[in-house]
C-alpha atoms as a PDB file:
ATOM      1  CA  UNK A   1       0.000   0.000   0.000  1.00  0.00           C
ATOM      2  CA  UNK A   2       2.480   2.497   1.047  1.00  0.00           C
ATOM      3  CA  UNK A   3       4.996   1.479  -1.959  1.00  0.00           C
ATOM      4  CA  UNK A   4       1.946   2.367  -4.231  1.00  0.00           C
ATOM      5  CA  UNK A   5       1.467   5.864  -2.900  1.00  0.00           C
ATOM      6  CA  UNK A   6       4.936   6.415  -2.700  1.00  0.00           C
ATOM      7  CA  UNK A   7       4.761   5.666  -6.777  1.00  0.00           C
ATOM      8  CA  UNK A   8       2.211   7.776  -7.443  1.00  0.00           C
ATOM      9  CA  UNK A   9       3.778  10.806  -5.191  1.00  0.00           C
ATOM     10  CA  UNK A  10       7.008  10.209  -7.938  1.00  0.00           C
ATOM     11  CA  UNK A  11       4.949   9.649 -10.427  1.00  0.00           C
ATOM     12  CA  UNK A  12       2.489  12.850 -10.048  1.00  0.00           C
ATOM     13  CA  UNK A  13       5.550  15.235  -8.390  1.00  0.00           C
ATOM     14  CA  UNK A  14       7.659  14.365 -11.801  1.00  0.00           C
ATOM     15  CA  UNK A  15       5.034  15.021 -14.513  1.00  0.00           C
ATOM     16  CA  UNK A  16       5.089  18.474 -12.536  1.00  0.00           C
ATOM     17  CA  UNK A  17       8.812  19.194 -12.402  1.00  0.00           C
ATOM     18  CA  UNK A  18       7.978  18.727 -16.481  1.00  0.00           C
ATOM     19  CA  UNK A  19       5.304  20.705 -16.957  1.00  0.00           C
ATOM     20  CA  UNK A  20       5.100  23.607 -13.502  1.00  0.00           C
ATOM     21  CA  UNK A  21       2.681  25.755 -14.863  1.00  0.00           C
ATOM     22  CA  UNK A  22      -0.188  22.362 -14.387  1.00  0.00           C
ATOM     23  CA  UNK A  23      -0.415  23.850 -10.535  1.00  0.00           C
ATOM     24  CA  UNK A  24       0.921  27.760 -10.996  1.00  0.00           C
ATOM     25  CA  UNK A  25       1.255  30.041 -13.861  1.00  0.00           C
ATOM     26  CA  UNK A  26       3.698  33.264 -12.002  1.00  0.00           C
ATOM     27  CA  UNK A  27       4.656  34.435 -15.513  1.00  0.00           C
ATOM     28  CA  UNK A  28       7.897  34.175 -17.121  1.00  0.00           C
ATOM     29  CA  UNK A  29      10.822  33.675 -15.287  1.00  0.00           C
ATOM     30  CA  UNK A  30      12.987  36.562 -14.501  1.00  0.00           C
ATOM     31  CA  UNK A  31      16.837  34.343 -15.560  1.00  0.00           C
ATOM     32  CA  UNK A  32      17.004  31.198 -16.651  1.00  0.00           C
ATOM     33  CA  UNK A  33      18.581  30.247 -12.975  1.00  0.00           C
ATOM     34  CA  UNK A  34      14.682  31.030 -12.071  1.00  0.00           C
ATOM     35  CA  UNK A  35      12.877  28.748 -14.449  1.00  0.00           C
ATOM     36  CA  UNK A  36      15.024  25.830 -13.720  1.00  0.00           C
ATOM     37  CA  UNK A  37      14.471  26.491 -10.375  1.00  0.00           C
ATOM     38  CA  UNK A  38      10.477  25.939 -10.609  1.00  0.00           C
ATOM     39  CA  UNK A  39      10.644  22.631 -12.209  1.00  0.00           C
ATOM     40  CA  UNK A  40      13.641  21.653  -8.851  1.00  0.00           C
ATOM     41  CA  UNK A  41      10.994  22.926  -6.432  1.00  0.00           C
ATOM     42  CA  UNK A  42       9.328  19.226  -7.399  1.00  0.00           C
ATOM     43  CA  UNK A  43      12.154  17.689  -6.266  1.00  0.00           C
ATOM     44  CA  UNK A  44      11.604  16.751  -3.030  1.00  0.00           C
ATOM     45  CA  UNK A  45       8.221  15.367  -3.506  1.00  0.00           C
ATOM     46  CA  UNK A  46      10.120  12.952  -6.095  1.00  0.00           C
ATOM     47  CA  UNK A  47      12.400  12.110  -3.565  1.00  0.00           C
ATOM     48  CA  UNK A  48       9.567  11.603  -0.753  1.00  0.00           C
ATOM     49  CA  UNK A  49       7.792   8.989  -3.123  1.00  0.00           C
ATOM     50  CA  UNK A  50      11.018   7.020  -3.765  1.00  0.00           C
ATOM     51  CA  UNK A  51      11.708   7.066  -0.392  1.00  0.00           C
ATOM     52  CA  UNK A  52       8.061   5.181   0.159  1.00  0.00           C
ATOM     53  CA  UNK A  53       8.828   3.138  -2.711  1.00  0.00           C
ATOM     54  CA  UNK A  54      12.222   1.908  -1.127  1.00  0.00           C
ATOM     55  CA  UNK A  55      10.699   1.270   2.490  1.00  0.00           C
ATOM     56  CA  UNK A  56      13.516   0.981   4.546  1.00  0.00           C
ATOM     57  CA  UNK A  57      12.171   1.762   7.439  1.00  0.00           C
ATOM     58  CA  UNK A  58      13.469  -1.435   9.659  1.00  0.00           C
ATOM     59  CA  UNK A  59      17.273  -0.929   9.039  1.00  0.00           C
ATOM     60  CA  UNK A  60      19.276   0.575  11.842  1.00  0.00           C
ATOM     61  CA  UNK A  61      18.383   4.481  12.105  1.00  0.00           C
ATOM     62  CA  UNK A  62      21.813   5.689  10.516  1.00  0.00           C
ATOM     63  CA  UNK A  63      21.134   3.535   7.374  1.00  0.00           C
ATOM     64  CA  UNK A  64      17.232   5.131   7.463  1.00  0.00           C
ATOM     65  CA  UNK A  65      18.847   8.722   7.764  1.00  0.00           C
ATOM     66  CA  UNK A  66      21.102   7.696   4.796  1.00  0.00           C
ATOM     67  CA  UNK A  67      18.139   6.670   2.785  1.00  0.00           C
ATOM     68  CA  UNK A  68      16.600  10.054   3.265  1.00  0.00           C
ATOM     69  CA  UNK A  69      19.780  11.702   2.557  1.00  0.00           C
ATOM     70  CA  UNK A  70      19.751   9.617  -0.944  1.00  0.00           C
ATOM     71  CA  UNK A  71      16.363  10.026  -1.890  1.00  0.00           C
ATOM     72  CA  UNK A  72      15.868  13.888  -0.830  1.00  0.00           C
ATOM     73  CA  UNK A  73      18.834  15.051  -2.654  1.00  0.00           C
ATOM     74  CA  UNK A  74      18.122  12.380  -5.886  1.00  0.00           C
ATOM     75  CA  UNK A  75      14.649  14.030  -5.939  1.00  0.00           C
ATOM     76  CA  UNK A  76      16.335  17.351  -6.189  1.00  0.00           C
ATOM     77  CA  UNK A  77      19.241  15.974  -8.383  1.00  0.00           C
ATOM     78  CA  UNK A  78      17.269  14.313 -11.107  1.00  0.00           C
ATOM     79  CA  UNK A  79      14.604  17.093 -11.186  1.00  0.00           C
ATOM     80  CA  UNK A  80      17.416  19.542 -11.447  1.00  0.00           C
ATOM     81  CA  UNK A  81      18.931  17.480 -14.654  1.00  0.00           C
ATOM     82  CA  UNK A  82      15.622  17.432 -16.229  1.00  0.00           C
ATOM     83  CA  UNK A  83      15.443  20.857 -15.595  1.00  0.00           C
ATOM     84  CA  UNK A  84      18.951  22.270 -17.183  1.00  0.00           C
ATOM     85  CA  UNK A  85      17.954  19.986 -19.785  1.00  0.00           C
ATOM     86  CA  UNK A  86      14.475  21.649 -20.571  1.00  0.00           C
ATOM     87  CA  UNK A  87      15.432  25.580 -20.064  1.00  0.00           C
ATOM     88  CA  UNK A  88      19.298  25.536 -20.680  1.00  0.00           C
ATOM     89  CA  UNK A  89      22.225  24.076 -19.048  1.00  0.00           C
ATOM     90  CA  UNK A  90      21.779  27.170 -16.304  1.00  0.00           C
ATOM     91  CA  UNK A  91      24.282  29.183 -14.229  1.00  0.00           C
ATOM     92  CA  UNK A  92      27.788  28.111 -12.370  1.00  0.00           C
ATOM     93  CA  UNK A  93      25.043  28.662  -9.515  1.00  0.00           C
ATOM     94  CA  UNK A  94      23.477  25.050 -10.656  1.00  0.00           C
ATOM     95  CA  UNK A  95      26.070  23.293 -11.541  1.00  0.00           C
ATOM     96  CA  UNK A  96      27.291  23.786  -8.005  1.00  0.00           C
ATOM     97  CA  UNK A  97      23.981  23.064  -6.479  1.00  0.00           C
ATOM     98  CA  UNK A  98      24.314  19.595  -9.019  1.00  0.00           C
ATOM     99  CA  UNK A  99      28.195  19.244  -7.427  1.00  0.00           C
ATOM    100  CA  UNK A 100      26.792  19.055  -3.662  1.00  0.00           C
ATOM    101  CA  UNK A 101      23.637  17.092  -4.497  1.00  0.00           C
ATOM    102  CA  UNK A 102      26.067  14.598  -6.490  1.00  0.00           C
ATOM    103  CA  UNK A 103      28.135  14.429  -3.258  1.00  0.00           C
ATOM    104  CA  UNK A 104      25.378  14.406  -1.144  1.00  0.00           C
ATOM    105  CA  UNK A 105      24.067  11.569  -2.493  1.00  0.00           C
ATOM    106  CA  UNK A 106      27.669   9.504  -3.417  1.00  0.00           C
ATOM    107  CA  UNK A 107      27.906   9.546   1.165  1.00  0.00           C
ATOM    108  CA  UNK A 108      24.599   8.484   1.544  1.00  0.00           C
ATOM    109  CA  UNK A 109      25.056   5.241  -1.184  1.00  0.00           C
ATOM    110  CA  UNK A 110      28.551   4.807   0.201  1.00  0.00           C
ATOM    111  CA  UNK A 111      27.409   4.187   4.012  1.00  0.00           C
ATOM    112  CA  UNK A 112      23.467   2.182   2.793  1.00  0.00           C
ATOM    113  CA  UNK A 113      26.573   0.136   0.967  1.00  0.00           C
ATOM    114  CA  UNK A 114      29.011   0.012   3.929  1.00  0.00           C
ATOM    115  CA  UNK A 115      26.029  -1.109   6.178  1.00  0.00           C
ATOM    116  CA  UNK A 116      24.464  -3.328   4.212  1.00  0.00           C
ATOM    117  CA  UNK A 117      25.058  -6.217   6.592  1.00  0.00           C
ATOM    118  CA  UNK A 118      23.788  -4.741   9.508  1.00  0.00           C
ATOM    119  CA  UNK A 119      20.625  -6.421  11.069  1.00  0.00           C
ATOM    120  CA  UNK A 120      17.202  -5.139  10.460  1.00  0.00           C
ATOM    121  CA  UNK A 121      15.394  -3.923  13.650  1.00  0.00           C
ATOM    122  CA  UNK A 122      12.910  -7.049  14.065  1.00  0.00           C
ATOM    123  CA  UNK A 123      15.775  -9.478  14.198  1.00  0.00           C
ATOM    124  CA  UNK A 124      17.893  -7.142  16.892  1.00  0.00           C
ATOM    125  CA  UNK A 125      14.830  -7.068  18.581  1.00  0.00           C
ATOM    126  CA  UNK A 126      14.194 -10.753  18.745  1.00  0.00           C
ATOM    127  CA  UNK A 127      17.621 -11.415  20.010  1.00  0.00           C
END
């Protein structure tokens, strides 16, 4: 159940960061650092829903925070890339934000990797 809503939040939150103006029309963007920012706003609501669609909500709490980590910044990474690659490959500004959210989320898959042997919670809790 909660793997399907998390789809459709990724699903619904990414045909937005395509197409903005299906919830808000503000006018024409004022730089093109503007109107790629609109379409990253969506970000995080892609990242929520593959978060849901991952579930990994009964590893230890550093791997969960890792997972967030991951997923957040994805969100914002991929709707940032589909962005630059809509209005225009953007400002030093974005490729920046891009650098950290590419770092951001290289940390978070290095330590879900280095802990992937680490007990869930309902067999640390049986023990």
């Amino acid at each position: 159940m909660l793997r399907g809503v998390g789809a459709l939040i990724a699903i619904v939150t990414l045909i937005f960061v395509f197409a903005p103006t299906l919830v808000s029309d503000p006018g024409p963007a004022p730089d093109l650092f503007e109107a790629i920012e609109r379409r990253v706003r969506w970000g995080l609501g892609v990242g929520v829903g593959a978060l849901l669609v991952l579930h990994p909500w009964r590893r230890p709490g550093s791997v969960i925070f890792a997972w967030v980590l991951f997923c957040g910044s994805g969100g914002y990474l991929v709707a940032r890339l589909i962005g630059m690659v809509i209005e225009g490959l953007g400002s030093d500004r974005q490729w920046i934000y891009t650098a950290v959210e590419v770092v951001i989320c290289a940390l978070a898959a290095g330590w879900i990797g280095y802990r992937r042997g680490a007990p869930d919670r309902a067999a640390a809790a049986q023990k």
